[in-house]
Protein backbone atom coordinates (compact mmCIF):
# COMPACT_ATOMS: atom_id res chain seq x y z
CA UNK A 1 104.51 114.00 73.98
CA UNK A 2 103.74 117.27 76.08
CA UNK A 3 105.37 116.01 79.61
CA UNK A 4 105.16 118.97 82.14
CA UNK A 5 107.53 119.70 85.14
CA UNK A 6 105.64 121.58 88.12
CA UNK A 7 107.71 123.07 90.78
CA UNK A 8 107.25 121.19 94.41
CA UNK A 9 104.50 122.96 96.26
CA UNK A 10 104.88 120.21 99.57
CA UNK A 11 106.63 122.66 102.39
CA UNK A 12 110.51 122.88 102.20
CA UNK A 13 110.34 120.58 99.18
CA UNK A 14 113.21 121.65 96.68
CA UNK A 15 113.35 118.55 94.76
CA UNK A 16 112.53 118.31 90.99
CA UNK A 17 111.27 115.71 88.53
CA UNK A 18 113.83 116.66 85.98
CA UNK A 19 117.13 117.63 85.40
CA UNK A 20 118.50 119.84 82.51
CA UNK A 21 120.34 117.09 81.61
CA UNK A 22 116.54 114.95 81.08
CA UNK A 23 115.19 117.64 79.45
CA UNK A 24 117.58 117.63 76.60
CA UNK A 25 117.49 113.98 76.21
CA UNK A 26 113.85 114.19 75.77
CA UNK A 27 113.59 117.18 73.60
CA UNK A 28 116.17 115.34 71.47
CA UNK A 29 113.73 111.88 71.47
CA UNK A 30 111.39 114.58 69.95
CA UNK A 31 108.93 115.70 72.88
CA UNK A 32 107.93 118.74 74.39
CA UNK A 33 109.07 119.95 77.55
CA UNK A 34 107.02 122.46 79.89
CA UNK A 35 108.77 123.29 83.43
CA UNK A 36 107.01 125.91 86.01
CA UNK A 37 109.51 128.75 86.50
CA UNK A 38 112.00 128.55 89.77
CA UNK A 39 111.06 124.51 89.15
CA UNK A 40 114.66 124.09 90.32
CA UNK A 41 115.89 126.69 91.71
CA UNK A 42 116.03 125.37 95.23
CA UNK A 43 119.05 122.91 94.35
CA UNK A 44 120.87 125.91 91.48
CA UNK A 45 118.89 124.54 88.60
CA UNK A 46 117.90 127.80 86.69
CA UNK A 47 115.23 128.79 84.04
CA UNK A 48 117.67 129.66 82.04
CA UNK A 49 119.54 125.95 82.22
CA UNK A 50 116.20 124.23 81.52
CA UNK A 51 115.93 126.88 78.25
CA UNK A 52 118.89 126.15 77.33
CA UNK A 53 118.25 122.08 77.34
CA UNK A 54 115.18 123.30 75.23
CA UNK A 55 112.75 123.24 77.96
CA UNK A 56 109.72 125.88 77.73
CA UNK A 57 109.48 127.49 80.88
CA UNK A 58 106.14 128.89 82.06
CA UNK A 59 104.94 131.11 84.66
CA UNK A 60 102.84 128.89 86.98
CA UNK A 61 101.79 125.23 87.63
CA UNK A 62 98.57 126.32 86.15
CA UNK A 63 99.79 126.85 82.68
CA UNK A 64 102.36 122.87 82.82
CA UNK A 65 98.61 121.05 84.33
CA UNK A 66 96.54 123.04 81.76
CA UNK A 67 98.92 121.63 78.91
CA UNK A 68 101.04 118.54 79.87
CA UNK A 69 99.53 115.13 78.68
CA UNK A 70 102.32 113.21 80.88
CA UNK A 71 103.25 115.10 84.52
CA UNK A 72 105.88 114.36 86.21
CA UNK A 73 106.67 115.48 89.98
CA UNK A 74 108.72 114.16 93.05
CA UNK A 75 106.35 114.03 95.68
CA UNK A 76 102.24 113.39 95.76
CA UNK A 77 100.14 116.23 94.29
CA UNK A 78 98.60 118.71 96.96
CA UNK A 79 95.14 119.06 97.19
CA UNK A 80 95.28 122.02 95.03
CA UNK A 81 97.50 120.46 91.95
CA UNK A 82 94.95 117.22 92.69
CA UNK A 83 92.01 119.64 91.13
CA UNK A 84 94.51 120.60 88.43
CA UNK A 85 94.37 117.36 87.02
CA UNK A 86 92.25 115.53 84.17
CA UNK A 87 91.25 112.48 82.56
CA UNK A 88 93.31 111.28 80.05
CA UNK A 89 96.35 112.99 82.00
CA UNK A 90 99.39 110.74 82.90
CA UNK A 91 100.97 111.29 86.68
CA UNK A 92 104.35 109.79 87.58
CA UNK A 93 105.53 110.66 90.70
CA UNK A 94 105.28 108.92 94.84
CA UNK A 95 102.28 108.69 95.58
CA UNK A 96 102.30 106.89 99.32
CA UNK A 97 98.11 106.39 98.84
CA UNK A 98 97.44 103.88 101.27
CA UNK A 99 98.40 106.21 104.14
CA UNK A 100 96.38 109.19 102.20
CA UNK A 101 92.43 108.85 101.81
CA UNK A 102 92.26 112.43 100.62
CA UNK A 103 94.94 112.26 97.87
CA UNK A 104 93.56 109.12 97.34
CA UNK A 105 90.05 110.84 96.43
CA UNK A 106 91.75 113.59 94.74
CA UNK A 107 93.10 111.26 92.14
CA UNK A 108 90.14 109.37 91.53
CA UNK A 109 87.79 112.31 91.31
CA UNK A 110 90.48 113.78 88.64
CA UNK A 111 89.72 110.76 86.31
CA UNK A 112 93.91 110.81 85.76
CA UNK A 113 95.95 107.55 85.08
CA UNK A 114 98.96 107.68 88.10
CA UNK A 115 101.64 105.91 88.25
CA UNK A 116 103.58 105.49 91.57
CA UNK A 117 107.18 105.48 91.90
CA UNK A 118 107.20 103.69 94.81
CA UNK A 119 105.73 100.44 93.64
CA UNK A 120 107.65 100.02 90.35
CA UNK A 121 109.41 96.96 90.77
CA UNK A 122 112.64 95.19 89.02
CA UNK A 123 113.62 92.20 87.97
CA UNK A 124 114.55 90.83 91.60
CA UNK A 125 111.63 92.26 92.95
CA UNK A 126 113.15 95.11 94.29
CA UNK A 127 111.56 98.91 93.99
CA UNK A 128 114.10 100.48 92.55
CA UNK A 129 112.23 104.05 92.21
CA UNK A 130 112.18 104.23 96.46
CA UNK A 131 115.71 102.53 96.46
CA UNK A 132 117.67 106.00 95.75
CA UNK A 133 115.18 107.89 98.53
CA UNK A 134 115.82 105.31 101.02
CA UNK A 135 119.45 104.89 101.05
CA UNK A 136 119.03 108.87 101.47
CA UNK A 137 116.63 108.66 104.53
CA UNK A 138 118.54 105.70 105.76
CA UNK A 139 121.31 107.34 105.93
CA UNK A 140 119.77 110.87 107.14
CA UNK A 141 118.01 108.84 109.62
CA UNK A 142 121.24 108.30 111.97
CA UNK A 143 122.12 112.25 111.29
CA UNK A 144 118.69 113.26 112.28
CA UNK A 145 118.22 110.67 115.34
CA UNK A 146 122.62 112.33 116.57
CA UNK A 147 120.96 115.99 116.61
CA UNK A 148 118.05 115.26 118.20
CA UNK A 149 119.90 113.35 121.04
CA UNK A 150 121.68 116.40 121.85
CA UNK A 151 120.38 118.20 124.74
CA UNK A 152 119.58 121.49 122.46
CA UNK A 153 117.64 119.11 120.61
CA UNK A 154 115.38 117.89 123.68
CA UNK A 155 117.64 114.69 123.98
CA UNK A 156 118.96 113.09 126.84
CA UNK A 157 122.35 114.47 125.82
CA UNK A 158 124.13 111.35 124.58
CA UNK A 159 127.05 111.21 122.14
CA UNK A 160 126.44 108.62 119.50
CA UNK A 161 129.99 106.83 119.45
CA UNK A 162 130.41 107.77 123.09
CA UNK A 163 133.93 108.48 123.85
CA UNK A 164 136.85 106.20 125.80
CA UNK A 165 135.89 104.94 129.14
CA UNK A 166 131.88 106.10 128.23
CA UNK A 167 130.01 103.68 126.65
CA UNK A 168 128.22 104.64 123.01
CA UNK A 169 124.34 105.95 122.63
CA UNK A 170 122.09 102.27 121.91
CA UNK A 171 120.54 102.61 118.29
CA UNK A 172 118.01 99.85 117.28
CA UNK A 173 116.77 99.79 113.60
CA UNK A 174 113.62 97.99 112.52
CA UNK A 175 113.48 96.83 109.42
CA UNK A 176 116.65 95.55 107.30
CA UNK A 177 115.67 96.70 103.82
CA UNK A 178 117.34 99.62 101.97
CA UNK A 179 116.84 102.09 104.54
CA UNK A 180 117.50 99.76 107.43
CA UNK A 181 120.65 98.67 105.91
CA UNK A 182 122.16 102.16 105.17
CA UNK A 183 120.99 103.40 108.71
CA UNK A 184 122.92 100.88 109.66
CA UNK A 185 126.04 101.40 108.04
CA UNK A 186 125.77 105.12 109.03
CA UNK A 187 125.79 104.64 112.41
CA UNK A 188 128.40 101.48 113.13
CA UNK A 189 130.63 104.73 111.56
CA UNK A 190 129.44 106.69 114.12
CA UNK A 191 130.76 103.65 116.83
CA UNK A 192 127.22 103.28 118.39
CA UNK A 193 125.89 100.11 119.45
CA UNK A 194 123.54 99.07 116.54
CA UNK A 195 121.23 96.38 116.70
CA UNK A 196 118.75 95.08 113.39
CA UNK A 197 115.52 93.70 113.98
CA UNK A 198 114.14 91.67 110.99
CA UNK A 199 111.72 89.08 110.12
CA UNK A 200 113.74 87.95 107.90
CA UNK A 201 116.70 85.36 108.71
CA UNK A 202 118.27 85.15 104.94
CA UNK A 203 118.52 89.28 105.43
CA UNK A 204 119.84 88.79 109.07
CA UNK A 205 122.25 86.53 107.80
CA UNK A 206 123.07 88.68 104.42
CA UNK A 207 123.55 91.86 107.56
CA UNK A 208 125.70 89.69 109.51
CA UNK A 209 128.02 89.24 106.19
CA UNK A 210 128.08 92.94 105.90
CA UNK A 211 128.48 94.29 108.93
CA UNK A 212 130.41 91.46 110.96
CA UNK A 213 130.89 92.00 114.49
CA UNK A 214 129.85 95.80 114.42
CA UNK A 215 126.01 94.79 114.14
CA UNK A 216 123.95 92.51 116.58
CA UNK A 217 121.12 91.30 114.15
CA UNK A 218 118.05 89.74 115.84
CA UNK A 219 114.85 87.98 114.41
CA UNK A 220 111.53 90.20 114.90
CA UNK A 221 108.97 89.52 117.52
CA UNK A 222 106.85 91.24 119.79
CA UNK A 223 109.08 90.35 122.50
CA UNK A 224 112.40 91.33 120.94
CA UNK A 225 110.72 94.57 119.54
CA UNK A 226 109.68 95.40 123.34
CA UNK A 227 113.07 94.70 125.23
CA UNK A 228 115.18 96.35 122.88
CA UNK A 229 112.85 99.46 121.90
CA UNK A 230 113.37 99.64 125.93
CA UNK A 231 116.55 99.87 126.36
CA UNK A 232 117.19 102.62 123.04
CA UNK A 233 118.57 105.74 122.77
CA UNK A 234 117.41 105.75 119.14
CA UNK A 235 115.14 103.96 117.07
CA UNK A 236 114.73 103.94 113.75
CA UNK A 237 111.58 102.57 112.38
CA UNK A 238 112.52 101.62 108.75
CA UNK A 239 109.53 99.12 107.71
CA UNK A 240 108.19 98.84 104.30
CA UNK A 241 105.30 96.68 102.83
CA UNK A 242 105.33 97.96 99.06
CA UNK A 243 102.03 100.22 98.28
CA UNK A 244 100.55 99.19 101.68
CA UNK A 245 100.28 100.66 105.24
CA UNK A 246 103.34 99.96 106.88
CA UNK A 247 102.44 97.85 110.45
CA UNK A 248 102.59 99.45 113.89
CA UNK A 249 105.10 97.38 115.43
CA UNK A 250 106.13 100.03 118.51
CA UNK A 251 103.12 100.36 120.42
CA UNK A 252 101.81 103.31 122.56
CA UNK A 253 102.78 101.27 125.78
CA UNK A 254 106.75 100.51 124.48
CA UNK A 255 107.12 104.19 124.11
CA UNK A 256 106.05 104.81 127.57
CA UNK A 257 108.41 102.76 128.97
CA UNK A 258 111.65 104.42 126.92
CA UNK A 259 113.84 106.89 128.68
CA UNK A 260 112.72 110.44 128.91
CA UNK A 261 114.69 111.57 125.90
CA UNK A 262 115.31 108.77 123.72
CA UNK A 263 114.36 109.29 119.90
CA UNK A 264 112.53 107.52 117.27
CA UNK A 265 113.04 108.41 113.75
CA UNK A 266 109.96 106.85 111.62
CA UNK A 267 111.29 106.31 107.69
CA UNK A 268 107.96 104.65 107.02
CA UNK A 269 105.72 107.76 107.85
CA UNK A 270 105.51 107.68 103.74
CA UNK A 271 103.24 104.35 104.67
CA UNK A 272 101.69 105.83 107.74
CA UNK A 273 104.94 105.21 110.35
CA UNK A 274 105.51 102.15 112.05
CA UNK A 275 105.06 103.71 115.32
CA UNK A 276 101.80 104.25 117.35
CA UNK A 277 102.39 107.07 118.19
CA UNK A 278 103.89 108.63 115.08
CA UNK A 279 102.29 110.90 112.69
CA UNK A 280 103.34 113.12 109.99
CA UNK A 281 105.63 116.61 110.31
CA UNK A 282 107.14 118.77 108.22
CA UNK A 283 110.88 120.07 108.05
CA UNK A 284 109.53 123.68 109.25
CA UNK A 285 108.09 121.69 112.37
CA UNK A 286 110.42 118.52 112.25
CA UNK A 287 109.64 116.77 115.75
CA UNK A 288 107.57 116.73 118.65
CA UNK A 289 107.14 114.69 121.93
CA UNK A 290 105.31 111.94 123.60
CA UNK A 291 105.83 110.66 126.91
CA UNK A 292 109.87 112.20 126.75
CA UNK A 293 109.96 110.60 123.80
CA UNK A 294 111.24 112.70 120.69
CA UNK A 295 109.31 112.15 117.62
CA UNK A 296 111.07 113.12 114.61
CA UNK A 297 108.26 111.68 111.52
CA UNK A 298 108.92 113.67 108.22
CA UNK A 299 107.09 112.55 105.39
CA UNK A 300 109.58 113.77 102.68
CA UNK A 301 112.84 113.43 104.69
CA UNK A 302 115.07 113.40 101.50
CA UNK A 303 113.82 116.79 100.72
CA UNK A 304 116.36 117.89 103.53
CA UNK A 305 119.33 117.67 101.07
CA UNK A 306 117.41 117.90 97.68
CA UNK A 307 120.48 118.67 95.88
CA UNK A 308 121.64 114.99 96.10
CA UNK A 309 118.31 113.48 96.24
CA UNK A 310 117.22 114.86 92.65
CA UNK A 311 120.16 113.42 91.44
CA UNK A 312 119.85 110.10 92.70
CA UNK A 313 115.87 110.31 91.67
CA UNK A 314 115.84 111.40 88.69
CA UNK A 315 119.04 108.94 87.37
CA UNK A 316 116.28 106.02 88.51
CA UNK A 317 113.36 107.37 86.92
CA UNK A 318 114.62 108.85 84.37
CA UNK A 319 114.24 105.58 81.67
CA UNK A 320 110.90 105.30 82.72
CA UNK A 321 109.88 108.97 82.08
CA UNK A 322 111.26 108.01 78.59
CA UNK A 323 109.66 105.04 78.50
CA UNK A 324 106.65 106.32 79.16
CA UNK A 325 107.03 109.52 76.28
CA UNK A 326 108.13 107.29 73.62
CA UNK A 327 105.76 104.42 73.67
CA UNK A 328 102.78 106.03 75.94
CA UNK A 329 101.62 104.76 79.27
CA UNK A 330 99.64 102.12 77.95
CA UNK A 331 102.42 101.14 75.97
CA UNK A 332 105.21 101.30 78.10
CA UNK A 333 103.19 99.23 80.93
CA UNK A 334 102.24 96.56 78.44
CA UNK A 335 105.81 96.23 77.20
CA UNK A 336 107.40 96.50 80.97
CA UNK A 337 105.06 95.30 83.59
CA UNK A 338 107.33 96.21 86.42
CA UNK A 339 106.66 99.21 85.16
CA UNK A 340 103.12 98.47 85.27
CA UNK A 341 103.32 97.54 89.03
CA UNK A 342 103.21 100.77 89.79
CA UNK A 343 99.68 101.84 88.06
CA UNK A 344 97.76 102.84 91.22
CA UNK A 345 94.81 104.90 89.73
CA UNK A 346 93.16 105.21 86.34
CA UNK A 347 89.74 106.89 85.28
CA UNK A 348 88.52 106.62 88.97
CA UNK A 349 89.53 103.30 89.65
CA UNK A 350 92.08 101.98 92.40
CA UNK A 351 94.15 99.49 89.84
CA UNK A 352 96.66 98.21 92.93
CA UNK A 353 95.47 95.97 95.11
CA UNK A 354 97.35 96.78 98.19
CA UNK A 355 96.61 100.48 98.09
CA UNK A 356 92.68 99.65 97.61
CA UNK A 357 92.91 96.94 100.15
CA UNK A 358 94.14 99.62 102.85
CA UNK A 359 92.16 102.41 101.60
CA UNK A 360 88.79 100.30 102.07
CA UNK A 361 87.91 101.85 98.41
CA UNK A 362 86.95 98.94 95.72
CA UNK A 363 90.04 97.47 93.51
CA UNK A 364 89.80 97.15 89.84
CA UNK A 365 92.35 95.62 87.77
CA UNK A 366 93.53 97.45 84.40
């Protein structure tokens, strides 16, 4: 198979969907390998490394769409790369469509057969394409949420861990998945006070084992979400309902009543944020403000150190890329249907329920 490697057009995105190391393990299974030149450059990954794993490296993105029969990226085509695709093509990459009516378009008006990384699913029903980005933005999350709380950073000036005879900064985390879970961890080592706010009792209970005393864990309602969003220095908004619109549990009105320079951090911006009053920024223009309220709601957070992110990416997708050159999508997703969980578009059609459900667009099983 022809599987093509464009290089990240999103802004500040240095990530890439291979690795040398990939590369040669597919050219030795046999297939073809077309990367965009300066495809990795951004994390040290050059040209000449991909050559030398017997990648062919071309000029533009132009020449890897115009060629590849299987693409693979990090992060959702652009609107331009969206017109660059074709029918019979193969995308595998995140797609986060439920939160994205034009990509969503895009796709379908390409005729292409995509594939989403984040709604591949395991064994144990875990996804465990978005598990290696969301330990990253978990843990980023707390380093993010520390420099905005400085007063350079429009924060209200508080030290995380605090210091002897001052008590620590408040962080509250909703959500006690992947992300909400290594937020967590991150900042009981920073000695802040960290509370969890789940749904979930068997995960509260799972935190509690982890964590011990270090952690408050409480079950999520409205009220519990209003008194302690209240009383935070930083929340992190770490919610996650696989391939659908993630829920806006923090409301306009909790916001208002938060300190003038408390923080929120929204992980699930992917999904469309958790937040009211959150919507997407970029790393050039990371954060802005509501009410004294810093918003800091990047949509590709791990891009922010891509070095260890493409790592931990690609060593996840990496047998499915395979997977997918070896046997062919139709294949593969017969053979593996957690793999097939994640077919979200083919020839025009929304194939997963949740993302059609959200998107108001029809839903059409494969």
């Amino acid at each position: 198979m022809r599987i093509g490697v464009p290089k990240e057009i999103k802004v500040h995105e240095y990530r890439v969907g291979l690795v040398p190391a990939g590369v040669r393990e597919l050219v030795h299974a046999g297939h073809e390998l077309i990367v965009e030149t300066q495809a990795g450059a951004g994390i040290g990954l050059a040209d000449s490394a991909y050559a030398a794993a017997g990648a062919r490296v071309v000029p533009s993105a132009a020449d890897v769409f115009a060629e590849a029969e299987l693409i693979v990226k990090v992060k959702e085509p652009q609107p331009g790369e969206c017109r660059m695709l074709r029918t019979g093509q193969v995308l595998f990459a995140y797609l986060h469509l439920a939160a994205d009516p034009e990509q969503a378009h895009g796709l379908l008006a390409s005729g292409v057969t995509a594939i989403a990384y984040e709604t591949v699913t395991a064994p144990d029903g875990s996804l465990p394409l978005l598990t290696p980005m969301s330990e990253v933005a978990g843990r980023m999350s707390i380093q993010v949420g520390a420099t905005c709380l400085q007063k350079a950073g429009g924060g209200f000036g508080v030290l995380l861990g605090g210091v002897p005879g001052v008590p620590p900064a408040r962080v509250v985390i909703i959500g006690g998945g992947v992300s909400g879970t290594h937020a967590a961890e991150i900042a009981i080592g920073f000695k802040a006070e960290v509370v969890v706010i789940d749904r979930s009792v068997k995960r509260l209970r799972e935190l509690d084992v982890l964590f011990g005393p270090a952690l408050r864990t409480v079950y999520s309602t409205h009220d519990a979400i209003e008194a302690h969003v209240a009383d935070a220095d930083l929340v992190v908004g770490a919610v996650l309902i696989p391939g659908a619109a993630a829920p806006r549990l923090v409301t306009r009105e909790m916001v208002r009543r938060m300190h003038a320079g408390a923080v929120l951090v929204d992980i699930s911006i992917d999904q469309g944020g958790c937040f009211e009053t959150s919507h997407a920024t970029t790393h050039a223009e990371p954060t802005y403000v509501v009410d004294g309220v810093i918003h800091y709601c990047v949509s590709n957070m791990p891009a922010a150190v891509p070095r260890t992110s493409t790592f931990a990416l690609t060593n996840a997708t990496f047998p499915f890329v395979k997977a997918l050159a070896d046997q062919g999508w139709r294949a593969a997703l017969a053979q593996d249907p957690h793999l097939a969980h994640g077919l979200t578009v083919h020839q025009g059609h929304i194939t997963h329920e949740a993302v059609a459900h959200d998107l108001g667009l029809p839903y059409r099983p494969l």
